[in-house]
Structures are given as C-alpha cells and as structure tokens.
C-alpha atoms as a PDB file:
ATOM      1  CA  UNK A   1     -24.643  25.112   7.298  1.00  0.00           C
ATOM      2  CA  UNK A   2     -24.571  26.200  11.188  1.00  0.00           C
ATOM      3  CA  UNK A   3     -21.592  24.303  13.774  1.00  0.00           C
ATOM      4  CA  UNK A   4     -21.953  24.046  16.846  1.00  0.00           C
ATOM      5  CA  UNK A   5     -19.245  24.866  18.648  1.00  0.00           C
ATOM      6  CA  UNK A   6     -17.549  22.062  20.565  1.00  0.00           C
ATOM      7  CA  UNK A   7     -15.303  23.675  22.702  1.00  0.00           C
ATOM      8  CA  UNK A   8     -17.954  25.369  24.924  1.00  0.00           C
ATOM      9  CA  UNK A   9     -18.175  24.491  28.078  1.00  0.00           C
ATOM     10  CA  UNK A  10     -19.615  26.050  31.639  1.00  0.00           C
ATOM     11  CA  UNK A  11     -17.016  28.152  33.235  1.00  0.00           C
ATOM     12  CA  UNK A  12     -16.329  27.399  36.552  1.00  0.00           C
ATOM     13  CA  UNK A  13     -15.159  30.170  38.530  1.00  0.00           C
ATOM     14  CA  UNK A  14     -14.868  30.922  42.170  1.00  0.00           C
ATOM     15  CA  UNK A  15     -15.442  34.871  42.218  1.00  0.00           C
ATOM     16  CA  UNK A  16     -19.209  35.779  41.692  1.00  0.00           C
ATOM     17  CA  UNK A  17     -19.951  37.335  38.566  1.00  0.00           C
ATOM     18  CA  UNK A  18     -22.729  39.136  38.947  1.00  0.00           C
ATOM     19  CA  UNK A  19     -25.193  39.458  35.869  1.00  0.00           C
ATOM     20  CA  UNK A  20     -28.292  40.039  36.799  1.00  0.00           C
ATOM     21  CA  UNK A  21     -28.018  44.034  36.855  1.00  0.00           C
ATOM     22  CA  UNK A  22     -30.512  46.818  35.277  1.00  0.00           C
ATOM     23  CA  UNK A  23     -28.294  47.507  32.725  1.00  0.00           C
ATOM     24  CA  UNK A  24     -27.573  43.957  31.430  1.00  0.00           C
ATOM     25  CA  UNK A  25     -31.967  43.383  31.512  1.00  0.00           C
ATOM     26  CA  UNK A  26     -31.677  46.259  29.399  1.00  0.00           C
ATOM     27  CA  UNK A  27     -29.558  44.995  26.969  1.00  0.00           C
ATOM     28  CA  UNK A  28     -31.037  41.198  26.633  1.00  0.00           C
ATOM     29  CA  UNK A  29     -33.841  43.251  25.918  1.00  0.00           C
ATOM     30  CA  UNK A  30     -32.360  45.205  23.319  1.00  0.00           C
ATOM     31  CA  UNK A  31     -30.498  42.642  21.637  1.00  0.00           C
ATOM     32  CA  UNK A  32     -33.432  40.315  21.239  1.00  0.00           C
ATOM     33  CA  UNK A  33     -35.526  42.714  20.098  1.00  0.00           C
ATOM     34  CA  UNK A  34     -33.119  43.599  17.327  1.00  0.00           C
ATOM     35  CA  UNK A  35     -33.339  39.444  16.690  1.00  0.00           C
ATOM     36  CA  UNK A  36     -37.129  40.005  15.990  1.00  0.00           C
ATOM     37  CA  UNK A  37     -37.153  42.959  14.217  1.00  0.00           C
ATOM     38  CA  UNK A  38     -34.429  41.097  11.934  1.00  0.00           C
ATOM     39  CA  UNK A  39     -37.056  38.140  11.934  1.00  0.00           C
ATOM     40  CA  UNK A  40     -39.968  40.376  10.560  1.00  0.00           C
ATOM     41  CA  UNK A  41     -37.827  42.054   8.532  1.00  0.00           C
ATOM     42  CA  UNK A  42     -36.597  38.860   6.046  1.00  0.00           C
ATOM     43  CA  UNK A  43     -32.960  39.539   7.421  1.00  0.00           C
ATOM     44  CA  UNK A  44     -32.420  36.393   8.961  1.00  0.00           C
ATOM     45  CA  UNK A  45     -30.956  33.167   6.907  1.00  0.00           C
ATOM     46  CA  UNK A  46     -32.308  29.757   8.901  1.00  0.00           C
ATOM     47  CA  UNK A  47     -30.302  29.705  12.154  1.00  0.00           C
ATOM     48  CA  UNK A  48     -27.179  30.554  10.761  1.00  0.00           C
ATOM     49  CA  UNK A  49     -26.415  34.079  11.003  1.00  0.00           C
ATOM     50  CA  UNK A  50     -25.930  35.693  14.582  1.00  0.00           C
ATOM     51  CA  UNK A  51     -25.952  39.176  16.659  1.00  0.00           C
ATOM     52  CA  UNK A  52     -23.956  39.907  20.032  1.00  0.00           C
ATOM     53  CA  UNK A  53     -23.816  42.390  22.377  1.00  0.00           C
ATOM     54  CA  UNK A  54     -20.966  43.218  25.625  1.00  0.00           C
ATOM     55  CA  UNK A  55     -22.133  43.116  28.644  1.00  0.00           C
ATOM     56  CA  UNK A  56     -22.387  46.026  30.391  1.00  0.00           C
ATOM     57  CA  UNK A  57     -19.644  46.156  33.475  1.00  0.00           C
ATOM     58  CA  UNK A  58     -18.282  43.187  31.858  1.00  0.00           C
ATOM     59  CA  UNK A  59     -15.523  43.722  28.865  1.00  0.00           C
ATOM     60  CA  UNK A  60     -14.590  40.352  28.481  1.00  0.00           C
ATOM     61  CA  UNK A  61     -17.998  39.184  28.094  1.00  0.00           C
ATOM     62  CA  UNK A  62     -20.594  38.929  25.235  1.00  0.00           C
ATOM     63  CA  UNK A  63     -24.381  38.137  25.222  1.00  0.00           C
ATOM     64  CA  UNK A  64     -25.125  36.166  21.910  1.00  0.00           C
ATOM     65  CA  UNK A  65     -27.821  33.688  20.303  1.00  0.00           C
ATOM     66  CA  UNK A  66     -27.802  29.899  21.473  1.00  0.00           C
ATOM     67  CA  UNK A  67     -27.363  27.562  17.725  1.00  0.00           C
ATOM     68  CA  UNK A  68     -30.370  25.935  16.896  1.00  0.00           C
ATOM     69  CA  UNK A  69     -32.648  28.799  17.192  1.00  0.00           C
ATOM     70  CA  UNK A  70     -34.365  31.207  14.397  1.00  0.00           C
ATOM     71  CA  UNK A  71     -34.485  34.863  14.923  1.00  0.00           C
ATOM     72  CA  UNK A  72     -37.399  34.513  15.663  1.00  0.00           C
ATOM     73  CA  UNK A  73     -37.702  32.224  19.023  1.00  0.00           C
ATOM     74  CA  UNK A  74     -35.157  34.684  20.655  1.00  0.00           C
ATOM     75  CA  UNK A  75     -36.107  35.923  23.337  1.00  0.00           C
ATOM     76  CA  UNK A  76     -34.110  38.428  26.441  1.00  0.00           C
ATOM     77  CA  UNK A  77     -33.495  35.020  28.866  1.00  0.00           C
ATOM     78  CA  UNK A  78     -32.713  32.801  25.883  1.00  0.00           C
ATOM     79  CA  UNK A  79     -29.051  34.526  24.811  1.00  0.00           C
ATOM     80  CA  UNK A  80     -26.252  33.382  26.505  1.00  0.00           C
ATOM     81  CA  UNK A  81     -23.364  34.894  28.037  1.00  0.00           C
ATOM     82  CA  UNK A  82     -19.782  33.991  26.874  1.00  0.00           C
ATOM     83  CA  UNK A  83     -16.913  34.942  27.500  1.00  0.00           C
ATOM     84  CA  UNK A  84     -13.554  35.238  25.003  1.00  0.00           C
ATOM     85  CA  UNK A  85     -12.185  31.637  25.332  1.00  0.00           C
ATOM     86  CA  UNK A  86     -15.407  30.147  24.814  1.00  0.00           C
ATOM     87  CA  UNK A  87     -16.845  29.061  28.231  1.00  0.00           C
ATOM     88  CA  UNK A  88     -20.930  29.668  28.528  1.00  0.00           C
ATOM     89  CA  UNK A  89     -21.302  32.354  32.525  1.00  0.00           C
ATOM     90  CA  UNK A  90     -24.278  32.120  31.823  1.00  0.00           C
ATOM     91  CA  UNK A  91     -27.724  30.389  29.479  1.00  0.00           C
ATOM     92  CA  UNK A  92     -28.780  27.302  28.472  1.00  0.00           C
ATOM     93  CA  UNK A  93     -26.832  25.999  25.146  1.00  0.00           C
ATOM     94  CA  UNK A  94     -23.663  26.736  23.155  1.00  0.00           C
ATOM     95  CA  UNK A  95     -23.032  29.845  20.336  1.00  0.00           C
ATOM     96  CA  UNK A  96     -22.521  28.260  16.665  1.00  0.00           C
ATOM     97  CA  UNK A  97     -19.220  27.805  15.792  1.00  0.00           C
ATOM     98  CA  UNK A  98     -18.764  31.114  13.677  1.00  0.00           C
ATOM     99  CA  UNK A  99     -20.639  33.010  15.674  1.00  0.00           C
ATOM    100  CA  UNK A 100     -18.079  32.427  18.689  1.00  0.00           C
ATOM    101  CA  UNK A 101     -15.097  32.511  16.661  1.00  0.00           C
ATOM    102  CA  UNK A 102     -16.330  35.799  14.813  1.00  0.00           C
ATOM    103  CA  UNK A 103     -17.893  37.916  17.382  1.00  0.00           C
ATOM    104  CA  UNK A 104     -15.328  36.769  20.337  1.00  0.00           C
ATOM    105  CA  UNK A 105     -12.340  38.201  18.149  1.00  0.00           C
ATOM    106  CA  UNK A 106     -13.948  41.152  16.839  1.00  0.00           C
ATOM    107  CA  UNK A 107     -15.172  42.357  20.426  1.00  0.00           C
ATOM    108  CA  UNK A 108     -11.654  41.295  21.849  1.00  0.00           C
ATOM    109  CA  UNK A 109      -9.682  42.931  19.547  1.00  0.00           C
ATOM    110  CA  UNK A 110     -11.896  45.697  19.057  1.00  0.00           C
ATOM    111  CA  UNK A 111     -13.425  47.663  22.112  1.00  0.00           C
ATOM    112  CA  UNK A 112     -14.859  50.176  20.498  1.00  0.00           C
ATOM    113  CA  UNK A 113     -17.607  47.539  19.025  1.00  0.00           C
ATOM    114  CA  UNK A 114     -20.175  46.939  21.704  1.00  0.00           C
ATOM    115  CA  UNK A 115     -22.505  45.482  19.465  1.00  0.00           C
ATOM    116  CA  UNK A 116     -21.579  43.069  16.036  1.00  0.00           C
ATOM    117  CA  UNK A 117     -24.650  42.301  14.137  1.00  0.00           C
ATOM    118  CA  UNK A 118     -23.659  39.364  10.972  1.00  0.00           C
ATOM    119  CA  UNK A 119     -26.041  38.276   8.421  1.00  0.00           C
ATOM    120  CA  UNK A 120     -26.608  37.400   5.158  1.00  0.00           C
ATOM    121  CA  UNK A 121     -29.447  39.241   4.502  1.00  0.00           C
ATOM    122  CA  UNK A 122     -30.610  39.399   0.708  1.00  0.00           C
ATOM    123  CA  UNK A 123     -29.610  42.443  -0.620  1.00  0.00           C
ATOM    124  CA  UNK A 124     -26.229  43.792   1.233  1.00  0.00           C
ATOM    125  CA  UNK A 125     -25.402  39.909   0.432  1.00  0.00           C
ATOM    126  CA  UNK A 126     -25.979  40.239  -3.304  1.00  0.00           C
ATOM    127  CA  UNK A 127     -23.806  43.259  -3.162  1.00  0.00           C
ATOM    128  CA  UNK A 128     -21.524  40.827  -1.680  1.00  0.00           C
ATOM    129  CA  UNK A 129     -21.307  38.907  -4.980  1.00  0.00           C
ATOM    130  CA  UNK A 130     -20.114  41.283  -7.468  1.00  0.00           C
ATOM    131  CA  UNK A 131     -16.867  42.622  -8.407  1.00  0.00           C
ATOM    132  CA  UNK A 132     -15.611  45.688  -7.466  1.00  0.00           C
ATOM    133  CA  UNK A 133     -17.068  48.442  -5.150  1.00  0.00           C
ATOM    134  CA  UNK A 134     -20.305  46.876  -3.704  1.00  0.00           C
ATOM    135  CA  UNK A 135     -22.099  50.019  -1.961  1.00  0.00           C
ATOM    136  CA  UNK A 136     -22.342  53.146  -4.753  1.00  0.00           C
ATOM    137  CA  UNK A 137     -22.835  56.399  -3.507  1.00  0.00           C
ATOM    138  CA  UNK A 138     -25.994  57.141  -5.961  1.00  0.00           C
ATOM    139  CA  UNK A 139     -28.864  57.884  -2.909  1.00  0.00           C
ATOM    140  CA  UNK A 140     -29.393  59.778   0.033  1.00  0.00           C
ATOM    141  CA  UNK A 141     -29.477  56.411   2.094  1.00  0.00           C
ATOM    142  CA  UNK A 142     -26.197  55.471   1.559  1.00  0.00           C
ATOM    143  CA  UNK A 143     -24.898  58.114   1.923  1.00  0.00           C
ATOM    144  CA  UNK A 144     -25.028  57.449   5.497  1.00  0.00           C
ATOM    145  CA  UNK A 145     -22.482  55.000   5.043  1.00  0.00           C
ATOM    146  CA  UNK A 146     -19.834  57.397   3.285  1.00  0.00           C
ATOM    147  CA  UNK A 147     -16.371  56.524   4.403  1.00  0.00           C
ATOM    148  CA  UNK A 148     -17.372  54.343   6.940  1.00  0.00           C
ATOM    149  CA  UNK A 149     -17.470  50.391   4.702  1.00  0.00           C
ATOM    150  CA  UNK A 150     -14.627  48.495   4.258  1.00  0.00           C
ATOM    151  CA  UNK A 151     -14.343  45.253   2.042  1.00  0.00           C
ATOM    152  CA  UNK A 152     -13.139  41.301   2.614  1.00  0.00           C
ATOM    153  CA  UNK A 153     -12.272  40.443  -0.578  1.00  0.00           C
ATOM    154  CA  UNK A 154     -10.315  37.162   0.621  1.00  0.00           C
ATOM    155  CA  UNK A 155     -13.384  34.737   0.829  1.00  0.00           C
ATOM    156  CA  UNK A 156     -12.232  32.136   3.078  1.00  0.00           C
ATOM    157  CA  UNK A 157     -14.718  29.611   4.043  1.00  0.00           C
ATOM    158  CA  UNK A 158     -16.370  29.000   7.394  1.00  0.00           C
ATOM    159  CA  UNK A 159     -14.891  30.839  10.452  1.00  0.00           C
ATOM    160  CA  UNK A 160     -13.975  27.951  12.515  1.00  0.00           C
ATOM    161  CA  UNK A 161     -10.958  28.882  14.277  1.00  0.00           C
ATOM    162  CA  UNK A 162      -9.791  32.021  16.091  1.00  0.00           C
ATOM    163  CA  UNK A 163      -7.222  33.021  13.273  1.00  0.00           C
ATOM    164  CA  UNK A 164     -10.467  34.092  10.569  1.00  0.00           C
ATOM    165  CA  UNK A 165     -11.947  35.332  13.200  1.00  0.00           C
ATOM    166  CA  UNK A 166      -8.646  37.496  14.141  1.00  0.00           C
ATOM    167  CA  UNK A 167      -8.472  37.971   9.908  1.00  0.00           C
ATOM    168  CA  UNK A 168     -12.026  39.489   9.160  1.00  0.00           C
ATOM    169  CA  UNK A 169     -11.513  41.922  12.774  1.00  0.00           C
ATOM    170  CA  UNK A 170      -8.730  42.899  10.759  1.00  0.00           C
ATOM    171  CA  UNK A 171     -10.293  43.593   7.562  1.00  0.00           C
ATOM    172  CA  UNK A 172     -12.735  45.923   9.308  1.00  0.00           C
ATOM    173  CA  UNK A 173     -10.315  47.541  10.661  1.00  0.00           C
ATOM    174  CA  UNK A 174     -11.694  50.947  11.718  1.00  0.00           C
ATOM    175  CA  UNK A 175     -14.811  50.887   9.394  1.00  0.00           C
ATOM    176  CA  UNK A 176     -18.494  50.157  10.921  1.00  0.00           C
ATOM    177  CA  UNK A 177     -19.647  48.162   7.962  1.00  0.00           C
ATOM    178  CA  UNK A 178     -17.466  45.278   6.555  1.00  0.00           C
ATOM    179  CA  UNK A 179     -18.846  43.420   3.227  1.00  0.00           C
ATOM    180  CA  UNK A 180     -17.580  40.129   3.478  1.00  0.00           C
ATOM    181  CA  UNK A 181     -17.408  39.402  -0.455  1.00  0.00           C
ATOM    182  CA  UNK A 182     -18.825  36.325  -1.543  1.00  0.00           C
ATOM    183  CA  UNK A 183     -20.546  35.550   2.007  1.00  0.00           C
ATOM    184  CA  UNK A 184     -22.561  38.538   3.611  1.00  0.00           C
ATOM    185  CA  UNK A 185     -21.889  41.624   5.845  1.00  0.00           C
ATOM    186  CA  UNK A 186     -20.877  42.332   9.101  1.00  0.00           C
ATOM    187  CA  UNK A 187     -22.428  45.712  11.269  1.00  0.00           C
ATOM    188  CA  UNK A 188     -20.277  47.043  14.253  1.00  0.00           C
ATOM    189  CA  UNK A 189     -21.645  49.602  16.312  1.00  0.00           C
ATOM    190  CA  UNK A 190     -21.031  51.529  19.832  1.00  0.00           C
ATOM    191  CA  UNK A 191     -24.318  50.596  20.695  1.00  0.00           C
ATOM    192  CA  UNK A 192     -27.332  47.498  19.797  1.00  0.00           C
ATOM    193  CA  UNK A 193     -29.326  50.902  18.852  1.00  0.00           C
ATOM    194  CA  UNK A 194     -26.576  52.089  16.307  1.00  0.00           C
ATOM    195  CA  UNK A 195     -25.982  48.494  15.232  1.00  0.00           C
ATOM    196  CA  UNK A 196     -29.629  47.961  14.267  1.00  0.00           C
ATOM    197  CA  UNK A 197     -30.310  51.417  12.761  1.00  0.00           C
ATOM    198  CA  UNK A 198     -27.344  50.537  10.135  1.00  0.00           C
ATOM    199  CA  UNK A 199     -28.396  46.918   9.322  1.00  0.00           C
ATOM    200  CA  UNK A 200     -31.592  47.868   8.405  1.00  0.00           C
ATOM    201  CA  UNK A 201     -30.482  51.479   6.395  1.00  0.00           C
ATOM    202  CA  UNK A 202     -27.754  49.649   4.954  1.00  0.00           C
ATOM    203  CA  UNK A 203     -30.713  46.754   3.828  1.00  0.00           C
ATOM    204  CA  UNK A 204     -32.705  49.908   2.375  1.00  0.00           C
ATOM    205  CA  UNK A 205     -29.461  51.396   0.372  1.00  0.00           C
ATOM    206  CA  UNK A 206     -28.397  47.692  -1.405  1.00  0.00           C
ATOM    207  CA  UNK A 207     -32.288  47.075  -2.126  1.00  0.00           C
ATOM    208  CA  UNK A 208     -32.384  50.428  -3.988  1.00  0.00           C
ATOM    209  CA  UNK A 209     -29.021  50.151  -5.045  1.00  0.00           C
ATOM    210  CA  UNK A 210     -29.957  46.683  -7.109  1.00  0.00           C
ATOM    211  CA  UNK A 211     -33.454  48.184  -8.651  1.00  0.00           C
ATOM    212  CA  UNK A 212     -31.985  51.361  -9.559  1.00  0.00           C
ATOM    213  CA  UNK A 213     -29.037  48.927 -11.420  1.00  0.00           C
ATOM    214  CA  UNK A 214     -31.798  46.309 -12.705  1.00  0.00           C
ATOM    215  CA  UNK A 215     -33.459  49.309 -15.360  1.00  0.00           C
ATOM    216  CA  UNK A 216     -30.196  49.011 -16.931  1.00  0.00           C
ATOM    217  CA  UNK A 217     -30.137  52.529 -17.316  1.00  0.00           C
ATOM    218  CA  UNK A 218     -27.071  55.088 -16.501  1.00  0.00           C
ATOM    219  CA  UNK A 219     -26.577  55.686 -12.779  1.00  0.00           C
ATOM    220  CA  UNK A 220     -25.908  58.985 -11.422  1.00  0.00           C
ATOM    221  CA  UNK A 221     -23.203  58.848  -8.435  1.00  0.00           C
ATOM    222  CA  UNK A 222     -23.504  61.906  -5.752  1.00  0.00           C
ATOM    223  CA  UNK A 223     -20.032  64.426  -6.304  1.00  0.00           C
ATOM    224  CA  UNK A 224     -17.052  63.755  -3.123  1.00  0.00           C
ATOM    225  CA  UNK A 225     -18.459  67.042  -1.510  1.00  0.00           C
ATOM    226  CA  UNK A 226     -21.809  66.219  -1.298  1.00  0.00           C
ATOM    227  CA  UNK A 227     -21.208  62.956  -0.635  1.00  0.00           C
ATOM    228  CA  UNK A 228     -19.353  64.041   2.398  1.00  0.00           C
ATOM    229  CA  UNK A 229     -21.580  66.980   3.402  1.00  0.00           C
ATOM    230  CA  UNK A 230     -24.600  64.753   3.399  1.00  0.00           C
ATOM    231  CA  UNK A 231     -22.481  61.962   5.222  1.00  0.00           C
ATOM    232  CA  UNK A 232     -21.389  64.662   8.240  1.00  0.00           C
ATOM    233  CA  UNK A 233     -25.295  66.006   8.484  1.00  0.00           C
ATOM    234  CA  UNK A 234     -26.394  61.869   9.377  1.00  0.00           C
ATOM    235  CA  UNK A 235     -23.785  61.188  11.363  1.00  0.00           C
ATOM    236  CA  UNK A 236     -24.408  64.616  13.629  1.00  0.00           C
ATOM    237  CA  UNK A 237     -27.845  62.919  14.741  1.00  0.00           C
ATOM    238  CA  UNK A 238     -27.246  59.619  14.639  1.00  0.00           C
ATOM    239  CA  UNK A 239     -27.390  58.159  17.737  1.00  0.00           C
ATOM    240  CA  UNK A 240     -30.429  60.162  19.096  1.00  0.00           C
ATOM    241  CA  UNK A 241     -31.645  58.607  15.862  1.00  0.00           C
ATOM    242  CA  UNK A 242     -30.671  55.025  15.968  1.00  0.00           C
ATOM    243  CA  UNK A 243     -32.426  55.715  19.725  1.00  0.00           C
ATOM    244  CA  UNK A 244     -35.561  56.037  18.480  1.00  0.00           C
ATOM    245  CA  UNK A 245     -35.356  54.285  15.811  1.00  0.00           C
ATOM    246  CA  UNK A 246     -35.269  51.228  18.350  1.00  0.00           C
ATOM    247  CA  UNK A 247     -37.645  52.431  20.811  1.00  0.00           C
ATOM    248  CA  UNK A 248     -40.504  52.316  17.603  1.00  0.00           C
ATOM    249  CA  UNK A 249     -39.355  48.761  16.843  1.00  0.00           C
ATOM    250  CA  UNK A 250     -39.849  47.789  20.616  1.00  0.00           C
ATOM    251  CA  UNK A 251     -43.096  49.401  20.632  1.00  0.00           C
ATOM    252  CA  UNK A 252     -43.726  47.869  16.807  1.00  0.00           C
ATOM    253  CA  UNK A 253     -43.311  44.544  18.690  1.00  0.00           C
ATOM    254  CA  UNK A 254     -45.322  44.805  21.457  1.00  0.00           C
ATOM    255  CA  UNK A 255     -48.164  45.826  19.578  1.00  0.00           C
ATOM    256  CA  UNK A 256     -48.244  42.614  17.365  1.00  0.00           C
ATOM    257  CA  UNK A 257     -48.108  40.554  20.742  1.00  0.00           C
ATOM    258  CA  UNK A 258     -44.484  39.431  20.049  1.00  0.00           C
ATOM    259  CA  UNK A 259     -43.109  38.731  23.103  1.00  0.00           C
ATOM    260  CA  UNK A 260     -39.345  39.198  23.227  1.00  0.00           C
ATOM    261  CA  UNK A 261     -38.620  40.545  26.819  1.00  0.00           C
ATOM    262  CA  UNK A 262     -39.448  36.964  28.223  1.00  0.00           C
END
C-alpha cells in the first residue's frame, strides 16, 4: 500500500546548512522514540503510516521516516531530513509518497504544527468508519479532546500529489486532531511531546469508546458545561504533562534494551 516517492532527490545547495545541533539530537531522539513507543503500542500499520517533526532553527525543514521501514527499526540517525519541495538535506533513503505530500503541506501551510503524527491505528481508525460524529463525549478521556477534532468526510484516495495534501491541511483547519473518515487520523501538535501524549489518549478514548458501544446498552454523553470545564482543567497542564508523559516512555524504552537513540 506504501509509494515511494519518486521525486526525491539530494538537494544540492551551496550555503551550509548546518544540522547537527543539540537541539535537532534532541528531537531525532524524540521523534524516534515516539516511532517505538507507537511500535509497542500496536499503533503502527506495516510501513505505511508515518510521523514528522520541524527541525529546530529550520522552518522549512522536516525530519520524517525513510519508506521501507517498520516503526520499529527507527531509530534517531535513520529519519531523514526534507525539505518542502521534496529534496532529502539530509539521511539515507526517500519519505513514502503520502507521507511527503501530507506532512510537507500540513507543516508548510501550518506553522503552528511542529509535530504531525498519521496512522491508522485500530481503534481511532474504526471510529473512522462510521457515520456521523466519530469521537462521543461519554468519558473523562475524551474529554481531553473537547473542541479540539475536526472531520474529513471527503475520502479521497491516496495522497499523491500536493493538492490532497493542501485539501486534508485544510480540513484540519485549526483543530489538533483530524479523523480522516474512511482512512485513519491525523495528530498535530506544538511539540513531538504533545503529539504523542494525544495519539496515545486519543487511542485510549476510541478503545473505550467502541466497548462501552459493543454492550449495546444506552450511552450516557457528559452535559456542554462539563464537557468544557473538564476540557479547560486538561488543557491547563498539558504540556508539563505530555512532558513527562514522554520522558517515562524514553525511560520505558531503555529499560527493555530498545535502542532508539542510535
């Protein structure tokens, strides 16, 4: 199901870009921890769904997973660095298709997103499927995600060209969490520590979303107030939370031996 992406090339530039910078060591490590964490996790889907990152100091560029590689082989020196038209500053390999075409757009048109985490993992995808509203606000979990989804209903194949790409920034608009109905969800976040806390809360809310609708019994929606009150509380702490929240997962990792800084 993955494309490679034939247009990608090396860039050849004469001003030195320099990448090699505390900050952007930081980040590879961040980003491919997320990828493992995903890995343990069941979020990833073969080698067809993909994260990305901006570099830090650099706008116009975006670290992001080689194709041909599970979640699980990434590692900090295997991502590559791209930049918006396609060209490879920096890795060995080229992004899949979508990936570039997706994430290039959305962090182009969209500075505010300095991380864009896509999969199709199993149960924010099966809320993907049906019709209507796909997150209800029924438990505390979701709740962190009041006001802040948005919905693609327009299912239109593979992105494989900078205009879908250019369509589904669109249809995010200024939410953080776009279901892409009939395909899978996308996670935008100000940070690769925001961006991961949300995929895997927002994994949590559909899973208990789809048991709580599998008893077949009624379900019992949280009021607009305390939907809203609830929603204001999360948000106040969330990025000290997302923080550590990543930190454990780093340390989760080292302790099995899974070596993702490489």
């Amino acid at each position: 199901m993955a494309h490679t992406l034939s247009s990608a090339r090396q860039r050849m530039t004469s001003e030195p870009v320099r990448l090699d910078t505390p900050e952007i060591a930081q980040t590879r490590r961040e980003l491919a921890a997320c990828f493992r964490l995903a890995s343990l996790y069941g979020y990833e889907e073969g080698v067809c769904n993909h994260f990305s990152a901006v570099v830090p100091g650099h706008d116009d560029l975006f670290l992001v997973n080689p194709y041909g590689y599970a979640f699980s082989e990434m590692t900090a020196s295997r991502l590559l660095i791209c930049d918006f038209d396609g060209n490879v500053i920096e890795g060995e390999g080229k992004p899949e298709a979508t990936a570039f075409y997706i994430h290039a757009r959305l962090h182009k048109l969209m500075p505010r997103v300095k991380a864009a985490f896509h999969t199709h993992m199993p149960n924010a995808t099966a809320l993907c499927l049906f019709e209507g509203p796909p997150l209800l606000w029924l438990g505390q979990t979701a709740l962190k995600f009041y006001g802040r989804t948005a919905v693609d209903e327009q299912y239109n194949g593979l992105a494989l060209d900078d205009a879908e790409g250019d369509r589904i920034a669109s249809a995010m608009g200024d939410a953080d969490i776009l279901f892409l109905k009939n395909h899978g969800v996308m996670v935008a976040g100000g940070s690769i520590a925001e961006a991961w806390d949300d995929l895997y809360y927002l994994e949590r809310a559909a899973e208990v979303q789809l048991r709580a609708m599998s008893a077949n019994r009624p379900l019992k929606p949280v009021p607009h107030e305390i939907a809203q009150r609830t929603y204001e509380q999360m948000r106040a702490g969330d990025a000290e939370s997302a923080r550590a929240h990543l930190e454990s997962g780093m340390r989760q990792l080292r302790a099995r031996g899974i070596d993702f800084e490489a």
